[in-house]
Protein backbone atom coordinates (compact mmCIF):
# COMPACT_ATOMS: atom_id res chain seq x y z
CA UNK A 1 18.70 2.06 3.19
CA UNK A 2 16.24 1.13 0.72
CA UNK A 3 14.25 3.53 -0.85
CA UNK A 4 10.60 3.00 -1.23
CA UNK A 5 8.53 4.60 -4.25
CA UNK A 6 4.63 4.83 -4.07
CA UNK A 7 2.77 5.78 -6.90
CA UNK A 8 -0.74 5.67 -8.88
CA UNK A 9 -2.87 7.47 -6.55
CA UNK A 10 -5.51 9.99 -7.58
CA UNK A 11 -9.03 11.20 -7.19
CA UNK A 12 -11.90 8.96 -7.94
CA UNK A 13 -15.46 9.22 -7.30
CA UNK A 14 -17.15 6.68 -4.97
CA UNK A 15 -17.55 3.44 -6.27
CA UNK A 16 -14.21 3.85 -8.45
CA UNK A 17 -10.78 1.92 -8.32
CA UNK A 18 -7.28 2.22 -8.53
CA UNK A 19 -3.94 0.56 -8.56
CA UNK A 20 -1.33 1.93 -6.25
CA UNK A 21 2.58 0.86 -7.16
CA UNK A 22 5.70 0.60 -4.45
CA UNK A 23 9.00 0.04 -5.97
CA UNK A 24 11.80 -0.60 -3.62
CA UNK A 25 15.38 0.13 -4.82
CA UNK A 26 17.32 -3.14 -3.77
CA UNK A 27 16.07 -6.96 -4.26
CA UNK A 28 16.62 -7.19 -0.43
CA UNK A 29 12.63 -6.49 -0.87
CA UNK A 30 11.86 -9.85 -1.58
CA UNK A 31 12.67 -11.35 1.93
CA UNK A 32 10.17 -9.20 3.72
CA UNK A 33 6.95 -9.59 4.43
CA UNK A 34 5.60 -5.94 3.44
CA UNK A 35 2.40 -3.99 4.17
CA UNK A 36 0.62 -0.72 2.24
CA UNK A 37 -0.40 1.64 5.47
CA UNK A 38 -1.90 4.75 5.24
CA UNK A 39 -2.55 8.06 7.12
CA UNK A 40 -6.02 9.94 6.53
CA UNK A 41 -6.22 13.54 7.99
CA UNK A 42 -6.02 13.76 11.45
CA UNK A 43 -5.58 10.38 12.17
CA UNK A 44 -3.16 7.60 13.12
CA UNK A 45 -1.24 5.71 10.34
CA UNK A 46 -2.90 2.20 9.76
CA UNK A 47 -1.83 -0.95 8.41
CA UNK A 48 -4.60 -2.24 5.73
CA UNK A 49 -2.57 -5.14 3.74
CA UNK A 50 0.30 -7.07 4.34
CA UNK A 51 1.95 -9.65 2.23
CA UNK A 52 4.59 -12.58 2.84
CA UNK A 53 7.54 -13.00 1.10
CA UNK A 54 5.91 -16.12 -0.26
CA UNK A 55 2.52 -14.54 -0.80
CA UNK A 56 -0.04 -15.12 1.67
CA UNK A 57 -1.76 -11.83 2.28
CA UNK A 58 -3.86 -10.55 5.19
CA UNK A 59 -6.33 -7.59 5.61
CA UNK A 60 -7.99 -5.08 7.93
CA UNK A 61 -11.46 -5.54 8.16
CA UNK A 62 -12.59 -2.30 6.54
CA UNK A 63 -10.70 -3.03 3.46
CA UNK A 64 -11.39 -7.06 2.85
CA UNK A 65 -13.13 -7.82 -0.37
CA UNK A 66 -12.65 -4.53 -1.94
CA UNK A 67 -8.33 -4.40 -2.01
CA UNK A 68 -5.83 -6.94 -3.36
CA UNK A 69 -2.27 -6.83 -1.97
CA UNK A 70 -0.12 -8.40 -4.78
CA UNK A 71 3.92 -8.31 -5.00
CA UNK A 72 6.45 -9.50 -8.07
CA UNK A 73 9.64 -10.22 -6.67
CA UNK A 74 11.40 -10.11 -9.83
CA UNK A 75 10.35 -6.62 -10.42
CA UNK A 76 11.13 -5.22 -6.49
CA UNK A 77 7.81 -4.16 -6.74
CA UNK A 78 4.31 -4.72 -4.52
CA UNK A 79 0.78 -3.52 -5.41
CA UNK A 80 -2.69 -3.04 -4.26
CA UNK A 81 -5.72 -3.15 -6.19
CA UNK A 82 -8.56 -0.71 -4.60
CA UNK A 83 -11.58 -1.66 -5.78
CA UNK A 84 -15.40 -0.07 -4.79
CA UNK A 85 -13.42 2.83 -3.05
CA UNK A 86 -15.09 4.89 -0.29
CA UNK A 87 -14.69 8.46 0.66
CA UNK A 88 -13.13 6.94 4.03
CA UNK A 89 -9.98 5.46 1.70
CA UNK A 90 -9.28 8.54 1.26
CA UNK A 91 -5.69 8.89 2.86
CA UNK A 92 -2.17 8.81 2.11
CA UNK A 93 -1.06 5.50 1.41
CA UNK A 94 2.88 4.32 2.10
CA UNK A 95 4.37 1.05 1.68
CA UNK A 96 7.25 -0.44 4.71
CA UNK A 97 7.68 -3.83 6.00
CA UNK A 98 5.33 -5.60 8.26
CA UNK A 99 6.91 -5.13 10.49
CA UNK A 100 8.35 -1.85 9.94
CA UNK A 101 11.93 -2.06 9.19
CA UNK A 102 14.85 0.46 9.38
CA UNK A 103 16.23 -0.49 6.34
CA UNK A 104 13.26 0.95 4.55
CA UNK A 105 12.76 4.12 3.97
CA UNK A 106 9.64 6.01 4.35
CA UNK A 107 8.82 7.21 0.71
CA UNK A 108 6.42 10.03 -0.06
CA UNK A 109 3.14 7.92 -0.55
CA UNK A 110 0.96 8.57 -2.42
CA UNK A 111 -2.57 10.26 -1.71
CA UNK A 112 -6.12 9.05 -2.58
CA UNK A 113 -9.04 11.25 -2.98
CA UNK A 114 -12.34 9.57 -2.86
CA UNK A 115 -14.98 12.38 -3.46
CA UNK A 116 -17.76 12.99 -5.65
């Protein structure tokens, strides 16, 4: 399998921003289309971003103009931007395919506290 690596969570006040990281072990990466989902307490996992091999990049509702989904092929790596981050972010965020694939591996995530 491929393993997945989230990173660059934190806690941020309201209003704040931050850059979350998934690096994926083998350049198989760059042939999927790949989403960042996350998984706030008590709830269902969710699928927020997704981006194409080639780029194009979709939202949820909640999250459009505030997150960027962004992905360098070269580096096996995806990212998403959070910008004007609400206390409702606040989650664990993951990154898989879209849609999910075996041959990823569910990584740790990474969690986001947004709280004054």
């Amino acid at each position: 399998q491929v393993q997945l690596v989230e990173s660059g969570g934190g806690l941020v006040q309201p209003g704040g921003s931050l850059r979350l990281s998934c690096a994926a072990s083998g350049s198989i990466f760059r042939f999927y289309a790949m989403g960042w989902y996350r998984q706030a307490p008590g709830k269902q996992r969710e699928l927020v971003a997704t981006i194409t091999s080639g780029g194009s990049t979709n939202y949820v509702d909640s999250v459009k103009g505030r997150f960027t989904i962004s992905r360098d092929n070269a580096k096996n790596t995806m990212y998403l931007q959070m910008n004007s981050l609400k206390p409702e972010d606040t989650a664990v965020y993951y990154c898989n395919a879209d849609p999910i694939a075996n041959i990823f591996a569910w990584g740790q995530g990474t969690h986001v506290t947004v709280s004054s």
